[in-house]
N, C-alpha and C. Protein backbone atom coordinates (compact mmCIF):
# COMPACT_ATOMS: atom_id res chain seq x y z
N UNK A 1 -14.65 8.11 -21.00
CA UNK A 1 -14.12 8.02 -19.63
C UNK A 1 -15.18 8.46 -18.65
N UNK A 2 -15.36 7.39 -17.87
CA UNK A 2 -16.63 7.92 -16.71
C UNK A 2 -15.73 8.54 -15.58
N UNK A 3 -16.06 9.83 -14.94
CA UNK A 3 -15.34 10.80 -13.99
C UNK A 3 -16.20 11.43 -13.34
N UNK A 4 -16.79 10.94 -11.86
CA UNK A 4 -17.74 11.80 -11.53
C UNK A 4 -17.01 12.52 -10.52
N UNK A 5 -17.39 13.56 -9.90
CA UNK A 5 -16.88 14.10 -8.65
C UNK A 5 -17.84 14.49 -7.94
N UNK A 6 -17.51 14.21 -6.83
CA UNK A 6 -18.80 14.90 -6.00
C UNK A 6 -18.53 15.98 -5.46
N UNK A 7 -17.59 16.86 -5.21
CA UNK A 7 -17.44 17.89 -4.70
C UNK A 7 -16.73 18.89 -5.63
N UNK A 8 -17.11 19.17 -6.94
CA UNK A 8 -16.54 19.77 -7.97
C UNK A 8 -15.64 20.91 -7.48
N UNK A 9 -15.89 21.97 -6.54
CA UNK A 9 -15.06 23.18 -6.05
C UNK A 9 -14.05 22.87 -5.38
N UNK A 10 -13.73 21.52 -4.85
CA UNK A 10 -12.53 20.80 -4.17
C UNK A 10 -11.47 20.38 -5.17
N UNK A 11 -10.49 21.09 -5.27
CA UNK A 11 -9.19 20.43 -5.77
C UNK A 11 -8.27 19.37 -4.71
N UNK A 12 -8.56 19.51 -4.07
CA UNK A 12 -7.88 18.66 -2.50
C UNK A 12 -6.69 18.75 -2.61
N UNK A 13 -5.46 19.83 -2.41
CA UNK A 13 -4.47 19.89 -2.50
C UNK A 13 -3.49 19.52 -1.60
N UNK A 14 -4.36 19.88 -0.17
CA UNK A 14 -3.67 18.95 0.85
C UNK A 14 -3.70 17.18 0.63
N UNK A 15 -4.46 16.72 0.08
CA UNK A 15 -4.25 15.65 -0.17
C UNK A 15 -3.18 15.35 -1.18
N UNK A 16 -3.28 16.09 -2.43
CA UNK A 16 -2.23 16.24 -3.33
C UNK A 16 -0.58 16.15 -2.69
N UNK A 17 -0.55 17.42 -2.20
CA UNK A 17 1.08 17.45 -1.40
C UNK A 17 1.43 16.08 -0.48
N UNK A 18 0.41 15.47 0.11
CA UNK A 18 0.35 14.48 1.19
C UNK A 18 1.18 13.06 0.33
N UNK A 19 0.47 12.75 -0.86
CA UNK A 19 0.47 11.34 -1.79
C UNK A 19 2.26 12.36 -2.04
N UNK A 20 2.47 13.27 -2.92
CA UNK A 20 3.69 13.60 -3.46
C UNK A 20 4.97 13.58 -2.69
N UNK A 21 4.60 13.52 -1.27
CA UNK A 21 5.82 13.92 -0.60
C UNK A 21 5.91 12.45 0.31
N UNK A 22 5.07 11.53 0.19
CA UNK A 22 5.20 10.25 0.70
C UNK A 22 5.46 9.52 -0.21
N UNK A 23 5.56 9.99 -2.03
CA UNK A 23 6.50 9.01 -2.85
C UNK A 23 7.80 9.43 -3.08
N UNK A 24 8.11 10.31 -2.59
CA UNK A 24 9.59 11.04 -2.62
C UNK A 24 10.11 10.84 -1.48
N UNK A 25 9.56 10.16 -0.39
CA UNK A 25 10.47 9.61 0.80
C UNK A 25 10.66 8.38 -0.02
N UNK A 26 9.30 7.73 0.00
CA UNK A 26 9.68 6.10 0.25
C UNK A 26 10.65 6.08 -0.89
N UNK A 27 10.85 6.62 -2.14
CA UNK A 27 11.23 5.81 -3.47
C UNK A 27 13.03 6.27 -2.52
N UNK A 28 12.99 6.93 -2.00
CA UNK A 28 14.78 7.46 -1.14
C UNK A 28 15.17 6.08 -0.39
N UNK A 29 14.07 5.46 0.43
CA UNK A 29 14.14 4.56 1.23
C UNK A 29 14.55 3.14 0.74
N UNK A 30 13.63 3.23 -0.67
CA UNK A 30 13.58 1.67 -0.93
C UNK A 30 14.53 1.49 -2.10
N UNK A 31 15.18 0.55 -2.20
CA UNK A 31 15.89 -0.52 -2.81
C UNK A 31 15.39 -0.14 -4.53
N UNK A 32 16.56 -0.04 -5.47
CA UNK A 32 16.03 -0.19 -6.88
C UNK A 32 15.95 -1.71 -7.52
N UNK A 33 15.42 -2.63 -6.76
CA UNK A 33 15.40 -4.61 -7.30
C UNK A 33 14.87 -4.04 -8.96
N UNK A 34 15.54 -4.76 -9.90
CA UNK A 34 15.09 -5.32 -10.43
C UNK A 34 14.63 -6.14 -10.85
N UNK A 35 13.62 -6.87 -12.22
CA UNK A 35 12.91 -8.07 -12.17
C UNK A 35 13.87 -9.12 -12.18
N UNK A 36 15.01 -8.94 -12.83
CA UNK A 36 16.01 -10.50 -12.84
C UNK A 36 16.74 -10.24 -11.21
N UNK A 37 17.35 -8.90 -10.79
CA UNK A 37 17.69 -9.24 -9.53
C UNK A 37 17.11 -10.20 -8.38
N UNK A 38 15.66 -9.76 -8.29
CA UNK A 38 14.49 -10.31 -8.10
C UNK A 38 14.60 -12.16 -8.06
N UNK A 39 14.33 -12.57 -9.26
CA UNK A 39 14.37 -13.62 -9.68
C UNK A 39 15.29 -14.41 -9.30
N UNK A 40 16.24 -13.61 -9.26
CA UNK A 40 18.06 -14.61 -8.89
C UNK A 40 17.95 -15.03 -7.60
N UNK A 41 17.47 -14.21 -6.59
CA UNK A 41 17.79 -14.80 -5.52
C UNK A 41 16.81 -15.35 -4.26
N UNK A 42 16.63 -15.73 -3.43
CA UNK A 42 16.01 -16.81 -2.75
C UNK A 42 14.93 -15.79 -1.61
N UNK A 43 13.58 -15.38 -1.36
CA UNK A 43 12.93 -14.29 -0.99
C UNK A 43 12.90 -15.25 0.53
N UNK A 44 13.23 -14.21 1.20
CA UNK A 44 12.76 -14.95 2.56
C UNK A 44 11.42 -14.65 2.97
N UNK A 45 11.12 -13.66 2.11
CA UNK A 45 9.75 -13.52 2.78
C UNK A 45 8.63 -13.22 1.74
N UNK A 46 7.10 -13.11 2.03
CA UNK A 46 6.36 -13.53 0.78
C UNK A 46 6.77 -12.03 0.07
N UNK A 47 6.55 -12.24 -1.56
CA UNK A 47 6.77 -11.50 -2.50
C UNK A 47 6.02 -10.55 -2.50
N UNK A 48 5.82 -10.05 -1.99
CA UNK A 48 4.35 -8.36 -1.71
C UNK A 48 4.95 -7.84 -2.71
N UNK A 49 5.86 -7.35 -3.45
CA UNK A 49 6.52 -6.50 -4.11
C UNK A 49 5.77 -6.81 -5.97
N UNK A 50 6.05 -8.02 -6.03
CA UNK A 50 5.97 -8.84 -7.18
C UNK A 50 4.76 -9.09 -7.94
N UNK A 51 3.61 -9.67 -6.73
CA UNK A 51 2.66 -9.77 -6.74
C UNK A 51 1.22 -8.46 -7.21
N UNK A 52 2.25 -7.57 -6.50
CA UNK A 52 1.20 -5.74 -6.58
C UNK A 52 1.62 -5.67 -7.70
N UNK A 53 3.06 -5.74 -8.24
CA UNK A 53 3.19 -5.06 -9.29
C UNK A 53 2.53 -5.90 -10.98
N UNK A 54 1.88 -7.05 -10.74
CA UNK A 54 1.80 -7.94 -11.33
C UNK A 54 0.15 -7.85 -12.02
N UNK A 55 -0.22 -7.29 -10.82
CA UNK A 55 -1.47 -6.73 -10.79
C UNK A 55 -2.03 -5.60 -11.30
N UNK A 56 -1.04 -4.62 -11.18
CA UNK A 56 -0.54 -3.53 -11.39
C UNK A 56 -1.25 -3.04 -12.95
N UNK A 57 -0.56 -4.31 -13.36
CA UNK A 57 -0.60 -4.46 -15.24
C UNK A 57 -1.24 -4.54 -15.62
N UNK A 58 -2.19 -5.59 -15.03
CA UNK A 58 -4.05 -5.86 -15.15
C UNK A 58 -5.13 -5.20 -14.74
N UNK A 59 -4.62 -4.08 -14.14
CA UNK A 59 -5.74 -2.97 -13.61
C UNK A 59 -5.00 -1.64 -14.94
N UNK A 60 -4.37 -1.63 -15.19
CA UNK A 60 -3.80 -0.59 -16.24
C UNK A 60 -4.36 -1.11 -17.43
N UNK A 61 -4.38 -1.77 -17.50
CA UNK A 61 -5.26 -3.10 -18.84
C UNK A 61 -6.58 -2.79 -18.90
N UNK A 62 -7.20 -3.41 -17.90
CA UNK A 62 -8.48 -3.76 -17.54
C UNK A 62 -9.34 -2.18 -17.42
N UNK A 63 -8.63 -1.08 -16.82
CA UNK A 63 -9.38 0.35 -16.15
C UNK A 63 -10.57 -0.04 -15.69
N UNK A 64 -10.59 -0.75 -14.47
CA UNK A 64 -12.20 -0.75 -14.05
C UNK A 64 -12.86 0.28 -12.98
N UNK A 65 -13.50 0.66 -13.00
CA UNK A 65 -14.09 1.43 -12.26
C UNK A 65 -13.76 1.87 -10.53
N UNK A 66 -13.53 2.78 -10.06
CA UNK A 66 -13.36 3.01 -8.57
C UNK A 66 -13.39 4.30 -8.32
N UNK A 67 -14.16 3.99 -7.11
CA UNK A 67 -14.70 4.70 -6.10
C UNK A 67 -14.06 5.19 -4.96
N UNK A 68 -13.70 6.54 -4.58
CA UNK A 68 -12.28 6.89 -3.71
C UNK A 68 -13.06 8.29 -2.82
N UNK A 69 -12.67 7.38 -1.63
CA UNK A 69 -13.46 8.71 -0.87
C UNK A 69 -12.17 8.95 0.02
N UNK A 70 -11.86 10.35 0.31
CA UNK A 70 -10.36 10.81 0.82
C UNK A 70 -10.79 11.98 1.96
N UNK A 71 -9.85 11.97 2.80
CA UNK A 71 -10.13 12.88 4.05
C UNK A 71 -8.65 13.49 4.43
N UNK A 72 -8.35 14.80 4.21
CA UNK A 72 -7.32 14.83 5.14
C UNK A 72 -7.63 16.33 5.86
N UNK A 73 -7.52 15.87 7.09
CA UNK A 73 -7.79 17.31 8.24
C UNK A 73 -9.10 17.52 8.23
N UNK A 74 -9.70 17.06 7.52
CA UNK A 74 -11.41 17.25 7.98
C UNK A 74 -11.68 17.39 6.71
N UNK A 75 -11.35 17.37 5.58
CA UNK A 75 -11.84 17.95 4.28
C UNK A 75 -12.01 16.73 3.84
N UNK A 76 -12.82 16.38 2.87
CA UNK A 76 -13.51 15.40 2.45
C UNK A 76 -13.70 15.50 1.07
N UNK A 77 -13.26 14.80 0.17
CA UNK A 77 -13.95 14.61 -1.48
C UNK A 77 -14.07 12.60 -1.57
N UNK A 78 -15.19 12.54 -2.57
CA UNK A 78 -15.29 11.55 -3.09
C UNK A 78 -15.51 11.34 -4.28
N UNK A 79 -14.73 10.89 -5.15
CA UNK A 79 -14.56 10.65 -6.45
C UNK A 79 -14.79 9.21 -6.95
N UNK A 80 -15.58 8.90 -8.17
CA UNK A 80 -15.61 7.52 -9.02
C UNK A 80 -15.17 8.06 -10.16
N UNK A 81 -14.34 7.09 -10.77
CA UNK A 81 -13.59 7.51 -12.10
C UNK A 81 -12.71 5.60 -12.29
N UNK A 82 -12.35 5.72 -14.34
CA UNK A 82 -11.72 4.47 -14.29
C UNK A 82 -10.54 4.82 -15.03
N UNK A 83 -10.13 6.46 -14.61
CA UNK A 83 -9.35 6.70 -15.42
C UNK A 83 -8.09 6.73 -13.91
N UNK A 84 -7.50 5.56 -13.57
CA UNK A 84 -6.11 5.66 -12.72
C UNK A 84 -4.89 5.00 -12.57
N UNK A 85 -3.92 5.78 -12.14
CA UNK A 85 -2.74 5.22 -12.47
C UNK A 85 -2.35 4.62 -11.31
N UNK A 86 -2.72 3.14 -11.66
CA UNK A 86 -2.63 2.01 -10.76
C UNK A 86 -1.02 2.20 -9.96
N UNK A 87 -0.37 2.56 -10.53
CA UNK A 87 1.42 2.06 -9.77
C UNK A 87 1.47 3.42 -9.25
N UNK A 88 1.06 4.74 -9.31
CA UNK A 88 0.78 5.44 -8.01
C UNK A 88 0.29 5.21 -6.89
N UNK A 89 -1.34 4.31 -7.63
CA UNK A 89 -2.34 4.39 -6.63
C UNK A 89 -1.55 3.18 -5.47
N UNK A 90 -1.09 2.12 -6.02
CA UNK A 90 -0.65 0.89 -5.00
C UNK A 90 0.17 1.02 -4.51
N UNK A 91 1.46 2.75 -4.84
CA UNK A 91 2.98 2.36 -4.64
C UNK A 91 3.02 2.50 -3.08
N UNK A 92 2.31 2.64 -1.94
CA UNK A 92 2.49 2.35 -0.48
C UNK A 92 2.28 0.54 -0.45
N UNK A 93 1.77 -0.13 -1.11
CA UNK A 93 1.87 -1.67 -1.30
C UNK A 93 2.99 -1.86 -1.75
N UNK A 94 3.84 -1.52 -2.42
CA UNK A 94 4.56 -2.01 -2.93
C UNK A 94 5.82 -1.77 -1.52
N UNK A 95 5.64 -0.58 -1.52
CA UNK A 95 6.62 -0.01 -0.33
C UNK A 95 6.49 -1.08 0.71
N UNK A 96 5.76 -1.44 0.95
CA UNK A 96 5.55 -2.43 1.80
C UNK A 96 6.34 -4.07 2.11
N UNK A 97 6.53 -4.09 0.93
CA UNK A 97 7.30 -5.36 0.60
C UNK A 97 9.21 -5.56 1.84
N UNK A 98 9.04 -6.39 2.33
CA UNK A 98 10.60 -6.49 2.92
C UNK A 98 11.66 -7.32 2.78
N UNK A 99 11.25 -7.58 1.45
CA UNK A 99 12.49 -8.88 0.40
C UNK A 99 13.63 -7.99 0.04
N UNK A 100 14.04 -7.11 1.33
CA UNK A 100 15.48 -6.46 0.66
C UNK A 100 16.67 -7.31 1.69
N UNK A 101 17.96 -7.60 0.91
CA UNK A 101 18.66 -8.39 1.47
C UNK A 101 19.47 -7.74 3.21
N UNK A 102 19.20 -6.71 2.94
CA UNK A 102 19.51 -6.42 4.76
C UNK A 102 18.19 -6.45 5.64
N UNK A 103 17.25 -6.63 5.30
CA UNK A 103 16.45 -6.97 6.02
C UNK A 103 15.76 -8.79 6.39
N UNK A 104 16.81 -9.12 5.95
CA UNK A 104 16.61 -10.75 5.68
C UNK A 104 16.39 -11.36 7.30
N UNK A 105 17.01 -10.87 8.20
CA UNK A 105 16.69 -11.49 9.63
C UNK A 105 16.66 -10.43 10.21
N UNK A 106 15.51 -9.54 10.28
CA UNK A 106 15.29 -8.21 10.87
C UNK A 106 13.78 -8.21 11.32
N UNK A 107 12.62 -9.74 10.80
CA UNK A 107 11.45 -9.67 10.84
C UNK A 107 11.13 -11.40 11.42
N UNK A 108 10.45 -11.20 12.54
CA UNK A 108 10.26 -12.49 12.95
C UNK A 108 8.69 -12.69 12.23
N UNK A 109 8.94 -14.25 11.75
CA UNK A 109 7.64 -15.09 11.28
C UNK A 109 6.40 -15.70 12.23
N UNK A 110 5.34 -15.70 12.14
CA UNK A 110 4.92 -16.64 12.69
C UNK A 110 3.30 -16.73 11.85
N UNK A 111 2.42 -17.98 12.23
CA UNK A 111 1.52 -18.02 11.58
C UNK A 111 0.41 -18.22 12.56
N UNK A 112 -0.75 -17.05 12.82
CA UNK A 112 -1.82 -17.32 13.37
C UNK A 112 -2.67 -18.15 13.15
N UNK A 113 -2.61 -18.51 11.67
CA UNK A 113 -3.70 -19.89 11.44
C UNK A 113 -2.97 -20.44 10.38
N UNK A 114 -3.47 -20.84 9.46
CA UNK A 114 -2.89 -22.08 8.40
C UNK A 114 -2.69 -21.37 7.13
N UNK A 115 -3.81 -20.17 6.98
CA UNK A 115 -3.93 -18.83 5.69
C UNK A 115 -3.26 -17.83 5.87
N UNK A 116 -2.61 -17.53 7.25
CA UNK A 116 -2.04 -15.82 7.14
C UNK A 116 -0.63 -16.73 7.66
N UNK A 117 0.20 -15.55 7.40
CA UNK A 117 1.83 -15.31 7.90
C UNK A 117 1.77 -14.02 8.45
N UNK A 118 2.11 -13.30 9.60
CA UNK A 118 2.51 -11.85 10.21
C UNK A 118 4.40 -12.15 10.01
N UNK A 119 4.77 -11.15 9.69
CA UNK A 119 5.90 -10.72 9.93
C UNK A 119 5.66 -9.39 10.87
N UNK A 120 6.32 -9.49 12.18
CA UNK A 120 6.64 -8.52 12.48
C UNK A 120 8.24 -7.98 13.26
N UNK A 121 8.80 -6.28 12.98
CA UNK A 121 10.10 -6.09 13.04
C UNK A 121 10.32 -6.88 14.57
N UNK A 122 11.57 -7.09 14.63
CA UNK A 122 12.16 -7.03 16.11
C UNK A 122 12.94 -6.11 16.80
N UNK A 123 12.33 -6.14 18.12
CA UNK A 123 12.49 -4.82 19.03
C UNK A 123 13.86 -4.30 18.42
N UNK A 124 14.50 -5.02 18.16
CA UNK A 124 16.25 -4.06 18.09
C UNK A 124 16.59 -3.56 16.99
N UNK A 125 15.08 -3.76 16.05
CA UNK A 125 15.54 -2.89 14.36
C UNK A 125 14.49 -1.93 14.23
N UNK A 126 15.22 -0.83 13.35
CA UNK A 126 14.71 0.12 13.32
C UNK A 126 14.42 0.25 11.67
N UNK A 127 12.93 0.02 11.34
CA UNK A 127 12.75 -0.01 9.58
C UNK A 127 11.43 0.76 9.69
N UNK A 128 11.33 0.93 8.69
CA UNK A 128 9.70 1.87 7.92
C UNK A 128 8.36 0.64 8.16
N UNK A 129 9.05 -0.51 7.96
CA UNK A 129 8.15 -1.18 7.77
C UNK A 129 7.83 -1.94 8.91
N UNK A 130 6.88 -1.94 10.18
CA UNK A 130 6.81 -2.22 11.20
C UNK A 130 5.91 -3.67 11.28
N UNK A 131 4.81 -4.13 10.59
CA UNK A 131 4.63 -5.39 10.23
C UNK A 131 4.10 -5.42 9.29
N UNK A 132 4.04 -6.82 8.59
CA UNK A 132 2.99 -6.73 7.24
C UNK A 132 2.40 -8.31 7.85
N UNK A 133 1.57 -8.20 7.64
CA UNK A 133 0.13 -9.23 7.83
C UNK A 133 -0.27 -9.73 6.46
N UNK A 134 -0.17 -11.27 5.96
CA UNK A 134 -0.94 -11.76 4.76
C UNK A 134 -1.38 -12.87 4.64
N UNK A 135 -3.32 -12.78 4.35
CA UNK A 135 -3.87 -14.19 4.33
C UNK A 135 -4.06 -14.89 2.78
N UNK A 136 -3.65 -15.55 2.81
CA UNK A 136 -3.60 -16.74 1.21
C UNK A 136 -5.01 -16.92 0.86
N UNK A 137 -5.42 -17.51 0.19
CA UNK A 137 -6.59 -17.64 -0.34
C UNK A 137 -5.98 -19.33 -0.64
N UNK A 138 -6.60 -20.28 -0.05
CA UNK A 138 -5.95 -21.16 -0.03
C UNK A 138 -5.71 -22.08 -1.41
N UNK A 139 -6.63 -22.17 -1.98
CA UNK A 139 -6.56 -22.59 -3.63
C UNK A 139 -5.38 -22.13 -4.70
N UNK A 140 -5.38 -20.33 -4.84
CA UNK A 140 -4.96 -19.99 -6.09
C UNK A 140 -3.39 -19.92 -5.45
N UNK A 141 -3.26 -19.44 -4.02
CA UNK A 141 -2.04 -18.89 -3.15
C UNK A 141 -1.92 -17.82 -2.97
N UNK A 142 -3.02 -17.09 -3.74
CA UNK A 142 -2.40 -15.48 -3.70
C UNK A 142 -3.42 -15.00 -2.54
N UNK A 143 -2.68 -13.25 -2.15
CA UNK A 143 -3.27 -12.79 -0.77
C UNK A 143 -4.63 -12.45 -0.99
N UNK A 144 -5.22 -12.66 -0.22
CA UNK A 144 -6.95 -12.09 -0.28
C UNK A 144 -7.06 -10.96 0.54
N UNK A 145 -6.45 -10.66 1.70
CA UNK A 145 -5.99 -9.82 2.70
C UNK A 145 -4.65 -9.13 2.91
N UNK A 146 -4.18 -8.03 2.89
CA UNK A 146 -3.02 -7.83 2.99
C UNK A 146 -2.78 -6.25 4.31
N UNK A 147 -1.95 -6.24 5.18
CA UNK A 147 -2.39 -5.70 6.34
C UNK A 147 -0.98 -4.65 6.83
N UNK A 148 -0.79 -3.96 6.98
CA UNK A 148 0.79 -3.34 6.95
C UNK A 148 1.31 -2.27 7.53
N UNK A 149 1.90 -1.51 8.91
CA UNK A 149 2.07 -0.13 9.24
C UNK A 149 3.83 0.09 8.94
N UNK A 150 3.29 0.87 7.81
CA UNK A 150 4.91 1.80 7.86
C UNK A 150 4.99 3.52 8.69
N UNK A 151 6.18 3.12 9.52
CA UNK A 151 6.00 4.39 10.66
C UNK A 151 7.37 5.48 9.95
N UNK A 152 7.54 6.38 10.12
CA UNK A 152 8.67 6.68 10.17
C UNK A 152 9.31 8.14 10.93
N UNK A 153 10.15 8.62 11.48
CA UNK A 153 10.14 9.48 12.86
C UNK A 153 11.82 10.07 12.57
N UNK A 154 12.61 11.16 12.73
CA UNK A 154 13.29 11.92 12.90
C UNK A 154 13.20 13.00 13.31
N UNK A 155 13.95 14.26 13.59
CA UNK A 155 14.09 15.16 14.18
C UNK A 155 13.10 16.11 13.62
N UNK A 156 12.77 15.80 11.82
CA UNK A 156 12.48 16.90 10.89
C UNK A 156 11.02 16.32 11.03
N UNK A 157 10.70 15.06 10.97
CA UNK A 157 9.45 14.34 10.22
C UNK A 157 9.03 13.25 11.13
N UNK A 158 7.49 12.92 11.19
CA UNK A 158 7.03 12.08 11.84
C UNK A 158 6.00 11.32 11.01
N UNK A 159 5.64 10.04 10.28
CA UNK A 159 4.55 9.62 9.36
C UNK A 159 4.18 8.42 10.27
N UNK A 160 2.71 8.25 9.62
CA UNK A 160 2.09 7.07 10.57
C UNK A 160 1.02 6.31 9.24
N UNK A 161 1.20 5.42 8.47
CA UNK A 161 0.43 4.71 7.69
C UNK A 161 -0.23 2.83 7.82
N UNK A 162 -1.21 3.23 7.74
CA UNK A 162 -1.67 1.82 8.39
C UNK A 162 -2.26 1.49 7.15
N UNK A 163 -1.89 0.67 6.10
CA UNK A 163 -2.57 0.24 5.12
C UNK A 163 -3.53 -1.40 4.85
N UNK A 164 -4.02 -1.49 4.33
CA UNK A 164 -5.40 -3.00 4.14
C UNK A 164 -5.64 -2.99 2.68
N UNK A 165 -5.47 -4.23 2.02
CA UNK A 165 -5.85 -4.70 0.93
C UNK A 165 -6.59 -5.25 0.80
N UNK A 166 -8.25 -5.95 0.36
CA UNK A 166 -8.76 -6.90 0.27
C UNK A 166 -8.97 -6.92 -1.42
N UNK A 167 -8.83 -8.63 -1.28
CA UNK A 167 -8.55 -8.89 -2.81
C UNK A 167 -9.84 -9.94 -2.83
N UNK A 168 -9.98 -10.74 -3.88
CA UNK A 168 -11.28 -12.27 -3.85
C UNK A 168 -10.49 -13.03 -5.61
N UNK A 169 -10.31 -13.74 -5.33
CA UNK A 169 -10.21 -15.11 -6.24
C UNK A 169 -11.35 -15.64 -6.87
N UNK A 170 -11.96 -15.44 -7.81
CA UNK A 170 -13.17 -15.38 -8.82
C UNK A 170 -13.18 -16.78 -9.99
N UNK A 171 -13.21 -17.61 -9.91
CA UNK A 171 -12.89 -18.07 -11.48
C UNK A 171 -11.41 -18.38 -12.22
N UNK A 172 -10.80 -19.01 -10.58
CA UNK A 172 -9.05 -18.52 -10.75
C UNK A 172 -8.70 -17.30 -11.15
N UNK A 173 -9.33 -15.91 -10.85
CA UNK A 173 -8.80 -15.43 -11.19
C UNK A 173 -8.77 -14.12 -10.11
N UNK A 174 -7.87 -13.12 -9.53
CA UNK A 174 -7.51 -12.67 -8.71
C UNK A 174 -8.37 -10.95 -8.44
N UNK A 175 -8.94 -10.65 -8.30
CA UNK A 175 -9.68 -9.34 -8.01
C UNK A 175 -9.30 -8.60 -7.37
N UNK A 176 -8.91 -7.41 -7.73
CA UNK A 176 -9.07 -6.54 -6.14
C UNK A 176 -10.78 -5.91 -5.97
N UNK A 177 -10.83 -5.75 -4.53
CA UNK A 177 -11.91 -5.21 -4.22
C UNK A 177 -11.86 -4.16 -3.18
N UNK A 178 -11.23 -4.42 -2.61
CA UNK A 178 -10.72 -2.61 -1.74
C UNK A 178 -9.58 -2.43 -1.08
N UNK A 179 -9.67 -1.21 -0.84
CA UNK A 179 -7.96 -1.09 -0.23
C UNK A 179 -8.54 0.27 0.81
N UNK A 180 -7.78 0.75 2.15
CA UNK A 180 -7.50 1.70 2.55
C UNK A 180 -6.14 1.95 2.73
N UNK A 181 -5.85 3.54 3.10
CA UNK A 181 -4.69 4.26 3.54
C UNK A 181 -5.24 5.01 4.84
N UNK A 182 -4.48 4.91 5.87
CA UNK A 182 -4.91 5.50 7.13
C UNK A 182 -3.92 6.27 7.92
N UNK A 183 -3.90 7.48 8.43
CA UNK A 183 -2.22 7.81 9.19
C UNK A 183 -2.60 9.20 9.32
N UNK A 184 -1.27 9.58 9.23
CA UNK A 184 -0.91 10.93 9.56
C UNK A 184 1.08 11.24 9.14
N UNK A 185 0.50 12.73 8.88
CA UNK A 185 2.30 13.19 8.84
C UNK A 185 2.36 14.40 10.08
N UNK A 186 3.54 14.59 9.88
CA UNK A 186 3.76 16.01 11.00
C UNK A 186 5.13 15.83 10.53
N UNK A 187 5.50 17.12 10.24
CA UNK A 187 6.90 17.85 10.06
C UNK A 187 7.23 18.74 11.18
N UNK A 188 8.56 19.54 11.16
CA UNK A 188 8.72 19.92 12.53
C UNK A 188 7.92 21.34 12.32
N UNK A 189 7.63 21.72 11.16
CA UNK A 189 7.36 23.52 10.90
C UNK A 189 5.55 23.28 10.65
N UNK A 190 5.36 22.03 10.82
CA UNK A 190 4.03 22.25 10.25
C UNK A 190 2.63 21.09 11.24
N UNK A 191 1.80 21.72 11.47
CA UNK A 191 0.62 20.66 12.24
C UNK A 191 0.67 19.41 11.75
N UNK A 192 0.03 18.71 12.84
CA UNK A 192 -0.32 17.03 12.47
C UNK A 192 -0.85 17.19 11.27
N UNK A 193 -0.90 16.27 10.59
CA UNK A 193 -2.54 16.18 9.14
C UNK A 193 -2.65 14.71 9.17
N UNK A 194 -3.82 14.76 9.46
CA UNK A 194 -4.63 13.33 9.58
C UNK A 194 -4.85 13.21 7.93
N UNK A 195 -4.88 11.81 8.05
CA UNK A 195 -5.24 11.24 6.40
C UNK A 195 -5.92 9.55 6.62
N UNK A 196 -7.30 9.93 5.44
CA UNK A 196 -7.83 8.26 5.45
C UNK A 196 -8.44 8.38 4.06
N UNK A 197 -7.69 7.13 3.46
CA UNK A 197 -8.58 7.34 2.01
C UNK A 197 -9.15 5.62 1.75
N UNK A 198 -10.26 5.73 1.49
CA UNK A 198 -11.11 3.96 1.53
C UNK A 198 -11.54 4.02 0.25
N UNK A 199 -11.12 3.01 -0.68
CA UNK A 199 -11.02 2.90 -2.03
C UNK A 199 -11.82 1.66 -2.11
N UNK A 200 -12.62 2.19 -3.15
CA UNK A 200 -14.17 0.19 -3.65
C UNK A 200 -13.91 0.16 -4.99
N UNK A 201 -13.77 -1.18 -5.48
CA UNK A 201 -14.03 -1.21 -6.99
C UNK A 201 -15.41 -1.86 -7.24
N UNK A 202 -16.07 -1.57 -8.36
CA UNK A 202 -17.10 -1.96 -9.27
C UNK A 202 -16.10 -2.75 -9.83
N UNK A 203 -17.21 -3.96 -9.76
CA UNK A 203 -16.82 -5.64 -10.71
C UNK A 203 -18.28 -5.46 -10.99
């Protein structure tokens, strides 16, 4: 297992608490679909859900190499390692997805060019998922780009995540090649904390 670290005396724990307590909202938030639920019924909108997780399998397969440089509040580590657990690392992609059946006319369509679709909410709904942006790769169909802010705000909690996928189509066959996470949280007892983590893979 190749594991380098560059900042060996950094455990990054604020980063730690940050990833743990943003999969214990969203998994509250989102929908338990399963794969035949899934299947049965008619997606109004593209499959983001399906697609990550599909991928998911082939990076758990494959373990290829990546490079993760993380920031939160000013603290900084950068790590390469091919030892990761892909359906952690993607589950804000996945979160992303808005093929849940109450949200079926809650997101207006439109297409800036002939390769992307934007969905974005309309003024009178109130969801996590504020738009998702996705460009096709026009050959295979799948996203090469994927673009997305989930906000979310109450009395207790305030989150701000701006996420980016870039993928490349190789030989028919689908790559990822980077991803960021960008935002911030604030609770009511505790300071802002800025967060940006920019993730590269070695092919």
């Amino acid at each position: 297992m190749n594991n380098k670290v560059s900042t060996s005396s950094s455990r990054f724990p604020f980063f730690k608490s940050i990833v743990y307590l943003f999969a214990g909202i969203f998994l509250l938030l989102s929908s338990c679909d399963s794969a035949q639920e899934r299947k049965s019924r008619v997606m109004t909108y593209y499959d983001l859900k399906g697609f990550i997780e599909s991928q998911i399998t082939v990076l758990n397969k494959e373990k290829p190499e990546v490079t993760k440089t993380m920031s939160v509040s000013g603290k900084n580590e950068t790590r390469t390692s091919n030892d990761v657990d892909w359906k952690k690392e993607l589950e804000l992609f996945i979160q992303a997805d808005i093929n849940k059946p109450a949200y079926s006319k809650s997101y207006s369509i439109t297409k800036p060019d002939s390769v992307t679709v934007l969905y974005e909410l309309k003024t009178e709904e109130s969801l996590p998922v504020r738009y998702l942006k996705i460009k096709i790769d026009k050959t295979s169909g799948d996203p090469i780009v994927i673009q997305a802010l989930l906000r979310s705000e109450n009395k207790l909690y305030q989150s701000e995540k701006n996420i980016e996928l870039h993928g490349s189509v190789n030989n028919n066959q689908w790559q990822l090649n980077e991803y960021t996470i960008r935002g911030f949280q604030k609770l009511a007892t505790m300071d802002k904390k800025s967060f940006d983590v920019t993730a590269r893979m070695h092919h």
